[in-house]
C-alpha atoms as a PDB file:
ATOM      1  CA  UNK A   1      83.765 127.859 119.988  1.00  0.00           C
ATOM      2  CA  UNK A   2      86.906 129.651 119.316  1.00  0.00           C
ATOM      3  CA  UNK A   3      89.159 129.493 116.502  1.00  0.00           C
ATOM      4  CA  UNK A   4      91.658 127.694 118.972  1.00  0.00           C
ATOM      5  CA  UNK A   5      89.101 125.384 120.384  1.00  0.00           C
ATOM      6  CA  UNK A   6      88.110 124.140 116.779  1.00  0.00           C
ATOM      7  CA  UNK A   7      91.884 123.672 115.701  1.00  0.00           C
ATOM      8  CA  UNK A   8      92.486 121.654 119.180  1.00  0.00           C
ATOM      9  CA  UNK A   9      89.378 119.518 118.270  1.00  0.00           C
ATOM     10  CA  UNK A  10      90.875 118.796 114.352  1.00  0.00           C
ATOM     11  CA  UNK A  11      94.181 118.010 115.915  1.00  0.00           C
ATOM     12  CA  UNK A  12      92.581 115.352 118.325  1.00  0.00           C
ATOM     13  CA  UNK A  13      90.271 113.520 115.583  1.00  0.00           C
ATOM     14  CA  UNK A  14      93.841 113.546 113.203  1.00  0.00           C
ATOM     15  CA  UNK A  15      95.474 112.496 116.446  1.00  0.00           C
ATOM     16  CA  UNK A  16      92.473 109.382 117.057  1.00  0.00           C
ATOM     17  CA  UNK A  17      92.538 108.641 113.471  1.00  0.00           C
ATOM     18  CA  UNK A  18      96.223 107.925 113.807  1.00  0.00           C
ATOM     19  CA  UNK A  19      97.084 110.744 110.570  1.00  0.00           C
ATOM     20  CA  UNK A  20      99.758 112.843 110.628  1.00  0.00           C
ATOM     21  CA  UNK A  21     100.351 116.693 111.363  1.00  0.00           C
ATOM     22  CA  UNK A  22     101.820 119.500 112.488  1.00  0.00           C
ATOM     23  CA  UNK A  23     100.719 121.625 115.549  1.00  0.00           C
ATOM     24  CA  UNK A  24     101.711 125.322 115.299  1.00  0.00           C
ATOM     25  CA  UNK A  25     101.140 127.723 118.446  1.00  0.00           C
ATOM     26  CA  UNK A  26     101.728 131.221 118.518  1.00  0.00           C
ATOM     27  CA  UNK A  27     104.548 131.735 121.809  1.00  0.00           C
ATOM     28  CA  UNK A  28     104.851 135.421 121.309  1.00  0.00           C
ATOM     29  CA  UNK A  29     104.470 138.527 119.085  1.00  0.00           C
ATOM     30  CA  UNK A  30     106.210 142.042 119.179  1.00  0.00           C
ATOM     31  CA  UNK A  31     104.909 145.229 117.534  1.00  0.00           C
ATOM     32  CA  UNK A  32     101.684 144.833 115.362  1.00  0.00           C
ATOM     33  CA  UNK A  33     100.645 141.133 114.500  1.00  0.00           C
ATOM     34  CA  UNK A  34      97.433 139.833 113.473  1.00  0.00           C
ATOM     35  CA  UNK A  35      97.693 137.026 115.410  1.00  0.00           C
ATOM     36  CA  UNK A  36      97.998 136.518 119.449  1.00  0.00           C
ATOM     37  CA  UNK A  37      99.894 134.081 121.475  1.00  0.00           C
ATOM     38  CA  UNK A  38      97.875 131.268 122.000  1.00  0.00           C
ATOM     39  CA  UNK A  39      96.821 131.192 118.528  1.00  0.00           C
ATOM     40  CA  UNK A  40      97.141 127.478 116.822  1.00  0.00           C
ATOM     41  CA  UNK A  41      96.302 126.038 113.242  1.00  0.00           C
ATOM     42  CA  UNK A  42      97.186 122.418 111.800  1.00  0.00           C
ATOM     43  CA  UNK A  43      99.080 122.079 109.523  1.00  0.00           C
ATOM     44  CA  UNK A  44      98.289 118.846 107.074  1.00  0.00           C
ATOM     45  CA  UNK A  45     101.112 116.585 105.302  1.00  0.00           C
ATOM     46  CA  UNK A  46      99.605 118.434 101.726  1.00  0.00           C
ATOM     47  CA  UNK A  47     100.175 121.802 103.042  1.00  0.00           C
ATOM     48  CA  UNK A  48      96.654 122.644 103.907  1.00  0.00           C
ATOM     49  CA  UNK A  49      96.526 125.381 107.167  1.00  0.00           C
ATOM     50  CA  UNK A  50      93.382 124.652 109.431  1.00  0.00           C
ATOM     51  CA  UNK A  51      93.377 127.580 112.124  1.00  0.00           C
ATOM     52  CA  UNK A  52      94.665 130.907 112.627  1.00  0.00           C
ATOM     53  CA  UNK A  53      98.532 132.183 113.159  1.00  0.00           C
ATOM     54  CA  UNK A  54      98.428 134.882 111.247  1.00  0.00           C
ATOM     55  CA  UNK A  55      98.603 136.747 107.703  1.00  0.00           C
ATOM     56  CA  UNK A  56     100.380 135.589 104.667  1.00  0.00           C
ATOM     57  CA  UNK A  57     104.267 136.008 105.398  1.00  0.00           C
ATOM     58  CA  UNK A  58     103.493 134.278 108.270  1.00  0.00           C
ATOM     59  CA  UNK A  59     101.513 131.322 107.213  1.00  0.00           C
ATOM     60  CA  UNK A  60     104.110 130.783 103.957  1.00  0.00           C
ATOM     61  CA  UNK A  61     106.839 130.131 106.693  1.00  0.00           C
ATOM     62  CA  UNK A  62     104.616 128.407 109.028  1.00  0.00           C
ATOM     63  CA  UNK A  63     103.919 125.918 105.827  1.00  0.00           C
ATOM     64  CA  UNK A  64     107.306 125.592 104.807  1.00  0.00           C
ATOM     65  CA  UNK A  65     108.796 124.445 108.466  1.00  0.00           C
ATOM     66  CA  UNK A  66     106.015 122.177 109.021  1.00  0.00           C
ATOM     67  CA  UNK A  67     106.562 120.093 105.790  1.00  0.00           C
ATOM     68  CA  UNK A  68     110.511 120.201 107.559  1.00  0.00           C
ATOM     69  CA  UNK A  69     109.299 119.257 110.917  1.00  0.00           C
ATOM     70  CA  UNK A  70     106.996 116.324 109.074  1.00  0.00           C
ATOM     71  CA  UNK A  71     110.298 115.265 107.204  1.00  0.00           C
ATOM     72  CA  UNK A  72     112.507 114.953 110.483  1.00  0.00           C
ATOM     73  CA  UNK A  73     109.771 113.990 113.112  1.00  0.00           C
ATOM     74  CA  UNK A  74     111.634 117.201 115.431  1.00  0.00           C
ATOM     75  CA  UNK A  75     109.527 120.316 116.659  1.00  0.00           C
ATOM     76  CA  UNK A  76     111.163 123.903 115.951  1.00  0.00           C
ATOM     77  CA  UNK A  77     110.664 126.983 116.955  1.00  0.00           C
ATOM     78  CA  UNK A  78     110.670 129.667 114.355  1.00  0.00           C
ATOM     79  CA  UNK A  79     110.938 133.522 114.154  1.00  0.00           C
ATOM     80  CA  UNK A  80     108.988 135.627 111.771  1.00  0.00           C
ATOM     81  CA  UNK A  81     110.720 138.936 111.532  1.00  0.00           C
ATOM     82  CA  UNK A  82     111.080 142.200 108.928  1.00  0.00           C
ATOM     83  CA  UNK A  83     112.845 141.554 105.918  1.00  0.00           C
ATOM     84  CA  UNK A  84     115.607 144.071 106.787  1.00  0.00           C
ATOM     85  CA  UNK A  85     115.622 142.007 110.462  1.00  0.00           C
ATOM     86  CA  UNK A  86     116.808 139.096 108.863  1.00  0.00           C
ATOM     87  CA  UNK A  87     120.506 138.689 108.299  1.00  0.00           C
ATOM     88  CA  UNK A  88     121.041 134.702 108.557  1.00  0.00           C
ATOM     89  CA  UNK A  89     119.690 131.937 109.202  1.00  0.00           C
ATOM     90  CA  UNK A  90     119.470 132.099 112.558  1.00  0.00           C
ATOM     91  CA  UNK A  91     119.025 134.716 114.997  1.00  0.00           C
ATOM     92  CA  UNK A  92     121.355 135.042 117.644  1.00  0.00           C
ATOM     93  CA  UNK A  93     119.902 132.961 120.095  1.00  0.00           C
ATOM     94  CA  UNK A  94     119.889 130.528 117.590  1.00  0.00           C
ATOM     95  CA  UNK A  95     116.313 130.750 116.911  1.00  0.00           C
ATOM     96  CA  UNK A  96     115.374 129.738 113.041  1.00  0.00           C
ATOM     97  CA  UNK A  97     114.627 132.831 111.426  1.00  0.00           C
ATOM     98  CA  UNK A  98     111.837 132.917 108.225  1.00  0.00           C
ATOM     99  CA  UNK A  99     110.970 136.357 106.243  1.00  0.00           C
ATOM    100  CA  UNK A 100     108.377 138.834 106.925  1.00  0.00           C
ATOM    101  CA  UNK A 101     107.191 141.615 103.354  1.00  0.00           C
ATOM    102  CA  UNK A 102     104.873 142.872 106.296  1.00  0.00           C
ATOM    103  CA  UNK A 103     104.095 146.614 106.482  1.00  0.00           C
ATOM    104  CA  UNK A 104     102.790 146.448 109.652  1.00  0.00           C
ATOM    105  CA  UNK A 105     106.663 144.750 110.570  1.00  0.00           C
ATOM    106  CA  UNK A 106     105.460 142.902 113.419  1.00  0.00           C
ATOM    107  CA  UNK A 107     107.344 139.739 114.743  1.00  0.00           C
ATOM    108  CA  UNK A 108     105.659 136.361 115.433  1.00  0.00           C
ATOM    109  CA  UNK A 109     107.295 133.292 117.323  1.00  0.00           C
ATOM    110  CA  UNK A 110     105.774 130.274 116.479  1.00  0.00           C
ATOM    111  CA  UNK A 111     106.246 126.599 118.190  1.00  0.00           C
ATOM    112  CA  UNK A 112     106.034 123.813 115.392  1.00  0.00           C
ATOM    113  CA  UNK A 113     105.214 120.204 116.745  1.00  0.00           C
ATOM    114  CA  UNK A 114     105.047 117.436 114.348  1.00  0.00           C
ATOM    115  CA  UNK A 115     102.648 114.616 115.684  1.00  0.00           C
ATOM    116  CA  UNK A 116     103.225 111.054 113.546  1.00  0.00           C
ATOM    117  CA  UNK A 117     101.333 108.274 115.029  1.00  0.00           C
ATOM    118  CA  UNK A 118     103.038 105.180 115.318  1.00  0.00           C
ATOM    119  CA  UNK A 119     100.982 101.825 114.028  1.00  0.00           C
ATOM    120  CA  UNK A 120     101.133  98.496 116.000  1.00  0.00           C
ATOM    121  CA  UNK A 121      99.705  96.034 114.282  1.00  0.00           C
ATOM    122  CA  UNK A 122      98.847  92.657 116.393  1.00  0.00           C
ATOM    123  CA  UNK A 123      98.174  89.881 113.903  1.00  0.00           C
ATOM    124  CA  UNK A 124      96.628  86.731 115.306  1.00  0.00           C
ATOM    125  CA  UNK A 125      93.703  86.617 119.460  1.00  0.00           C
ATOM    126  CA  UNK A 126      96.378  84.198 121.246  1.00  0.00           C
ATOM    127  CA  UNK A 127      96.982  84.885 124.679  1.00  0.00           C
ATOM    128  CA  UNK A 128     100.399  86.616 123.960  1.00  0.00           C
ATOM    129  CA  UNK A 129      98.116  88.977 121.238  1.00  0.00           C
ATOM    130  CA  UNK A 130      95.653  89.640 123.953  1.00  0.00           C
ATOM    131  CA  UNK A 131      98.150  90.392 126.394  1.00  0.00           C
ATOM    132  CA  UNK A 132     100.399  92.580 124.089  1.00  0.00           C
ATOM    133  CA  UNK A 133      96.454  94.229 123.594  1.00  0.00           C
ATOM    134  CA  UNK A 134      96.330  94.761 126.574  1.00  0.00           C
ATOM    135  CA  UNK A 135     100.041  95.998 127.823  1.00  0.00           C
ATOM    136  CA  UNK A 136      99.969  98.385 125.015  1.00  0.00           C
ATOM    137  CA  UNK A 137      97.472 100.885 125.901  1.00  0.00           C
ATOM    138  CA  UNK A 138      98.965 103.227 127.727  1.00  0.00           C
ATOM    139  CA  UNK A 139     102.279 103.487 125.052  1.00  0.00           C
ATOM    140  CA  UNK A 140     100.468 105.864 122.246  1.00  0.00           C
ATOM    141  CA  UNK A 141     100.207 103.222 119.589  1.00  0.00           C
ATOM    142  CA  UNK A 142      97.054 103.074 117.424  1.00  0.00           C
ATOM    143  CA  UNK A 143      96.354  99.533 117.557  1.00  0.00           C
ATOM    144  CA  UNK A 144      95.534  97.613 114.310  1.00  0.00           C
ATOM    145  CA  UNK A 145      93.783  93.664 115.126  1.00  0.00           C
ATOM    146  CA  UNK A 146      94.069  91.295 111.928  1.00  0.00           C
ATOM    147  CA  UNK A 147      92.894  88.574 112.900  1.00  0.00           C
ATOM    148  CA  UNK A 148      90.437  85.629 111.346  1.00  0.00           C
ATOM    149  CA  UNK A 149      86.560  86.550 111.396  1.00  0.00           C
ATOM    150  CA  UNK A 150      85.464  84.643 114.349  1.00  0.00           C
ATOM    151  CA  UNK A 151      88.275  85.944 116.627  1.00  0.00           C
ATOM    152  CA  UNK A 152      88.180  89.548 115.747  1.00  0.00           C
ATOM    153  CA  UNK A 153      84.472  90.091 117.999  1.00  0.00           C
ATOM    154  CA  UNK A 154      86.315  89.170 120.996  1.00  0.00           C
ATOM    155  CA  UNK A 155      88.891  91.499 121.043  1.00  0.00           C
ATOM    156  CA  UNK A 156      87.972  95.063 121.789  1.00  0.00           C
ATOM    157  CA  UNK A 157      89.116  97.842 122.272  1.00  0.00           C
ATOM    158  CA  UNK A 158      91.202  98.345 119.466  1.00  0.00           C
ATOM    159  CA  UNK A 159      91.045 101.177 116.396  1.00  0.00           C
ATOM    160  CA  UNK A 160      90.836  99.588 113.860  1.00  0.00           C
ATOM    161  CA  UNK A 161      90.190  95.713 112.795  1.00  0.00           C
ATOM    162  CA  UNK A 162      91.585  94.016 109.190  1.00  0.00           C
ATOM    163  CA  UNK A 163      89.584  90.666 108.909  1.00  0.00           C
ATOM    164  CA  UNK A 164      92.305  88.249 107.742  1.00  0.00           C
ATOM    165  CA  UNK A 165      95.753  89.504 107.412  1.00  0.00           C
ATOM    166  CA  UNK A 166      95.757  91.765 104.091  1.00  0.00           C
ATOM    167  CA  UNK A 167      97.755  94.470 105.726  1.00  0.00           C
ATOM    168  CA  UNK A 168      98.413  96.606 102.409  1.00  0.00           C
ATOM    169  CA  UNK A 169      96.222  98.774 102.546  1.00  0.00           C
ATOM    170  CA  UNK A 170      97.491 100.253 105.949  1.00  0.00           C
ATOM    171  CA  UNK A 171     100.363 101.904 104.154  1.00  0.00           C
ATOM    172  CA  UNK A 172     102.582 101.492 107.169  1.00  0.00           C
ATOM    173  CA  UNK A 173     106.039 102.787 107.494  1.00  0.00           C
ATOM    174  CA  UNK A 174     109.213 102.703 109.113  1.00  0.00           C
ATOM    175  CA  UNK A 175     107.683 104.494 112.133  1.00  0.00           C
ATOM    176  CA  UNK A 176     104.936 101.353 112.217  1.00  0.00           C
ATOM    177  CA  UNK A 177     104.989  97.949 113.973  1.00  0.00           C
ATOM    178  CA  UNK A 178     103.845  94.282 113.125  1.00  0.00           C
ATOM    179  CA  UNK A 179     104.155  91.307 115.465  1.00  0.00           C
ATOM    180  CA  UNK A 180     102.896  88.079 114.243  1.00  0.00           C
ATOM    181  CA  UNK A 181     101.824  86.346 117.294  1.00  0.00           C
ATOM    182  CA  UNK A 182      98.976  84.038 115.666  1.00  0.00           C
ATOM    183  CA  UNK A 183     100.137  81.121 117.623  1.00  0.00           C
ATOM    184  CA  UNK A 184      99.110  78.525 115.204  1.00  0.00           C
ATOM    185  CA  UNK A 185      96.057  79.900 113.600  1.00  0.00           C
ATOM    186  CA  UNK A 186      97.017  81.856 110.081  1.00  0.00           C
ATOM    187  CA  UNK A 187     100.811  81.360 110.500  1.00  0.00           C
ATOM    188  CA  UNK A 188     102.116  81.678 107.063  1.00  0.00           C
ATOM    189  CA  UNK A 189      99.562  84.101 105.829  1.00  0.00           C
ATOM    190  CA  UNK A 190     100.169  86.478 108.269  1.00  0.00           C
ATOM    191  CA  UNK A 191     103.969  86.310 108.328  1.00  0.00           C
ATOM    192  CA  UNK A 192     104.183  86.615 104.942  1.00  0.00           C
ATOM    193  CA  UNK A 193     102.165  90.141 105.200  1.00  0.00           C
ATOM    194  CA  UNK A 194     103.603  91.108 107.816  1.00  0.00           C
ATOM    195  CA  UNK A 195     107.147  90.602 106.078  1.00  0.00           C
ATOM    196  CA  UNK A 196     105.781  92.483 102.935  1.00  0.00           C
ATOM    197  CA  UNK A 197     103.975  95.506 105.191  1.00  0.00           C
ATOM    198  CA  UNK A 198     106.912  98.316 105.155  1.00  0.00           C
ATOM    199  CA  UNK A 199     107.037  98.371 108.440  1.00  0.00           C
ATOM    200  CA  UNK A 200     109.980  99.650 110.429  1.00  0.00           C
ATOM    201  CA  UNK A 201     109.638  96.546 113.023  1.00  0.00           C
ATOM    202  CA  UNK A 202     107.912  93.225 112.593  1.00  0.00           C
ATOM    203  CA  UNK A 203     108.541  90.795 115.006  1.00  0.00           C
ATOM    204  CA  UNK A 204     106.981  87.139 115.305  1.00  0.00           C
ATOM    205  CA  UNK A 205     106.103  85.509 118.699  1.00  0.00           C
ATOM    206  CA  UNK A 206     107.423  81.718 118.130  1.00  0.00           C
ATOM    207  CA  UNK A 207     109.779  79.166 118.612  1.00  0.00           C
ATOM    208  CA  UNK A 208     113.171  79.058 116.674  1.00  0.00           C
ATOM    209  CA  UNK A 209     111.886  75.525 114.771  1.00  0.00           C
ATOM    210  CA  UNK A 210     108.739  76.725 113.678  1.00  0.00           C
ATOM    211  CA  UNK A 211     110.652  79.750 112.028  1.00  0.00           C
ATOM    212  CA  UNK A 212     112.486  77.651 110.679  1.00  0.00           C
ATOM    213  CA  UNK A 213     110.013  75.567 109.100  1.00  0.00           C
ATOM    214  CA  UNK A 214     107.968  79.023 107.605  1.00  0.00           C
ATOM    215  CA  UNK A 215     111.143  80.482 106.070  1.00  0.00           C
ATOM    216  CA  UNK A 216     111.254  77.671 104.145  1.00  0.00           C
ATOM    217  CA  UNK A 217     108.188  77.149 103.008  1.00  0.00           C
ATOM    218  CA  UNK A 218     107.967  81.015 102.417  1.00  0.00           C
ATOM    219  CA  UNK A 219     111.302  81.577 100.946  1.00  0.00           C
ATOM    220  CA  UNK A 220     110.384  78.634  98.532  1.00  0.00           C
ATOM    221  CA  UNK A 221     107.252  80.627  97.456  1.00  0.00           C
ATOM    222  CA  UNK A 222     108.684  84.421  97.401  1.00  0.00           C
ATOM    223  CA  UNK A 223     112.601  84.269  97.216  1.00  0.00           C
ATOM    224  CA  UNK A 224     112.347  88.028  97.292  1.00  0.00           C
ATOM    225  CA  UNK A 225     111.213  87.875 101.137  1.00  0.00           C
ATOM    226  CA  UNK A 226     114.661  86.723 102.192  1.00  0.00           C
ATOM    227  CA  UNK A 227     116.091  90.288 102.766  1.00  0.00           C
ATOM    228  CA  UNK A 228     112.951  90.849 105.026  1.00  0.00           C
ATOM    229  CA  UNK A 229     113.498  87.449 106.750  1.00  0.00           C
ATOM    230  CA  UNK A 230     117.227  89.122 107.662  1.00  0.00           C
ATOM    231  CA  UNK A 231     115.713  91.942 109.219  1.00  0.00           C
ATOM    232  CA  UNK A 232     112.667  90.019 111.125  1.00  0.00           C
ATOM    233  CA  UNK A 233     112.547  90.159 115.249  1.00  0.00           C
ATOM    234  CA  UNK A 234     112.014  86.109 115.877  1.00  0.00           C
ATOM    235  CA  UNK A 235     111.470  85.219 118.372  1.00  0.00           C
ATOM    236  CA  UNK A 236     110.223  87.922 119.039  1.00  0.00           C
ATOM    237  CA  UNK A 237     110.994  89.865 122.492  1.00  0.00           C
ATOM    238  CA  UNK A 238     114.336  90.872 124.695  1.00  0.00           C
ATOM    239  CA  UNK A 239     115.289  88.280 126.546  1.00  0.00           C
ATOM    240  CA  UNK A 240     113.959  88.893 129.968  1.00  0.00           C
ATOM    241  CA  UNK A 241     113.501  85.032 130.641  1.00  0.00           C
ATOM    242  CA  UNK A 242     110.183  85.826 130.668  1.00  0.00           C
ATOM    243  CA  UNK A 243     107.188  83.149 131.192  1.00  0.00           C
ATOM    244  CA  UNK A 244     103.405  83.131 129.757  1.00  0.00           C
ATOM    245  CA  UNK A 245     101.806  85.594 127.929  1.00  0.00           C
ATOM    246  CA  UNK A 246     101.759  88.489 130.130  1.00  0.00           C
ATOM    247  CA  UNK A 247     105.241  88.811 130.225  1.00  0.00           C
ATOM    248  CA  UNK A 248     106.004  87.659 127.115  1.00  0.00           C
ATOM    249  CA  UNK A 249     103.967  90.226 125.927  1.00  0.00           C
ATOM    250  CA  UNK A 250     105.737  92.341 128.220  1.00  0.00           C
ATOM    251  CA  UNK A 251     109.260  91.342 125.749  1.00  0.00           C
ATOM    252  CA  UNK A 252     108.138  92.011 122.944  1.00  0.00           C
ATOM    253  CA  UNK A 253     106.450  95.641 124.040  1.00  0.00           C
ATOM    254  CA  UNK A 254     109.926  96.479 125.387  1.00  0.00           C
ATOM    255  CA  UNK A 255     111.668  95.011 122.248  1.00  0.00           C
ATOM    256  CA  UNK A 256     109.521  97.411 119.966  1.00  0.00           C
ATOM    257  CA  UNK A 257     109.809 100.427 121.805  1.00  0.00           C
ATOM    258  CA  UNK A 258     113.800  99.890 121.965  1.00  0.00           C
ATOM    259  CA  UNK A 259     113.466  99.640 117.990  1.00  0.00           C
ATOM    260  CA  UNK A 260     112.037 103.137 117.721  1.00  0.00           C
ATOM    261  CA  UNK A 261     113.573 105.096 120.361  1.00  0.00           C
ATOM    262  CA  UNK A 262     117.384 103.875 119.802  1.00  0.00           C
ATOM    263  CA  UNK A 263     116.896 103.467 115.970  1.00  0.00           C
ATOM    264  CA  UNK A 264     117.616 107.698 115.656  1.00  0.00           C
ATOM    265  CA  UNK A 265     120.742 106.606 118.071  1.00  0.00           C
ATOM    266  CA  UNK A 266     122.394 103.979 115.941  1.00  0.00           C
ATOM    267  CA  UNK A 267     121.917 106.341 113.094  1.00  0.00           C
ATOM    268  CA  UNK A 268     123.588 109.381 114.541  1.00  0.00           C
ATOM    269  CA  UNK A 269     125.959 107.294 115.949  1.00  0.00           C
ATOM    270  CA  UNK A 270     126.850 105.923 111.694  1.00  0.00           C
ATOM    271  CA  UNK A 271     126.645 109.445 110.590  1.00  0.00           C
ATOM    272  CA  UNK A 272     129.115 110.630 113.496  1.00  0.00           C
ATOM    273  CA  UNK A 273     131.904 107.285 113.153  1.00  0.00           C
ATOM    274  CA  UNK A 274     131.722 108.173 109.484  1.00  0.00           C
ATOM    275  CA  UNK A 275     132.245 112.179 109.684  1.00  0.00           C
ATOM    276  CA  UNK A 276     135.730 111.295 111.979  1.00  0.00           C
ATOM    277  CA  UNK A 277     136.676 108.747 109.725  1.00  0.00           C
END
């Protein structure tokens, strides 16, 4: 198996495991280079290079953007040129440009691909968790169950399964989902988890009464929950008038994804209403 081969098989088990990385690929080389195009290594959140693009100068830059790319979530394309090459930041075609101490002065272009895996987290087997299961596959989520011991052996499928609703130890982040859609069975327990996760979205599937009812109760046991309560998706779902599970499911896959892919929007949109004012 080729170098290559064994980098494309790390980034898939990274990929399964739902870690993070970054992808680099060797696009193209001019003069002498040690590596090709088609090359590829991984590049882990620590630093660590798995694969092959190349000598020193090369891999130093190749670190450095990836860590960037990590940061921002964007891929780059980079340019490894001469030291004496290198007269900005950019090269004129507005390619980043990195250093190369080189003797052999060879020039490497290198495509850098960050690859974050978002979390869903379905808390609770009611029909509207087992539909959302089930609607959910084909988005790219890796799909956390936490759900009470004698429901989790009914729901496959999944990668991983949290028996109750301790969620902690997932680490999740902004780019991470939680919806609450227990549906009677672990209400509290689970919002209140789910409110204290760190994740970007959480959402609950109920009615406006019964939220009602467990922000009191909760907010009488954790004050410090109520700026979490402010930010909370309940009930949970755009309103598509939609009817049973399957299509509330359907809501609330739609609400999430909206979350994530116009959340970059808003911000731009703050950063560029403050810059003109």
């Amino acid at each position: 198996m080729s170098t290559s081969d064994k980098t494309r098989d790390l980034a898939e088990r990274l990929r399964a495991a739902g870690k993070e990385y970054c992808l680099a690929t060797i696009l193209r080389t001019f003069e002498s280079t040690a590596a090709r195009p088609g090359d590829k290594a991984v590049i882990l959140p620590n630093g660590d290079i798995e694969g092959f693009v190349g000598g020193h100068c090369v891999t130093g830059a190749v670190r450095r953007a990836a860590l960037a790319c990590l940061e921002s979530g964007e891929p780059k394309l980079i340019r490894v040129r001469p030291k004496d090459e290198v007269t900005g930041e950019y090269d004129l075609d507005g390619v980043e440009l990195h250093t190369s101490m080189c003797l052999s002065r060879g020039t490497v272009e290198i495509f850098i691909e960050p690859v974050k895996a978002r979390r869903l987290v379905v808390c609770g087997a009611s029909p509207v968790a087992l539909a959302i299961l089930e609607l959910v596959r084909p988005l790219g989520y890796r799909v956390v169950v936490a759900a009470a011991a004698d429901d989790l052996a009914r729901i496959p499928g999944a990668a991983g399964y949290i028996e109750g609703f301790a969620l902690a130890d997932l680490e999740l982040g902004n780019r991470d989902a939680v919806i609450v859609a227990t549906q009677g069975k672990g209400d509290r327990d689970a919002l209140r988890s789910a409110l204290q996760s760190g994740a970007g979205y959480v959402g609950m599937v109920c009615s406006r009464k019964k939220l009602d009812g467990l922000r009191s109760r909760l907010l009488e046991e954790a004050p410090e929950l109520a700026p979490a309560f402010a930010a909370l998706h309940a009930p949970a779902g755009l309103d598509i008038g939609a009817e049973g599970p399957e299509e509330i499911a359907l809501s609330v896959l739609a609400e999430i994804v909206a979350h994530h892919r116009l959340a970059g929007a808003r911000d731009t949109a703050i950063v560029r209403h403050m810059t003109a004012a």
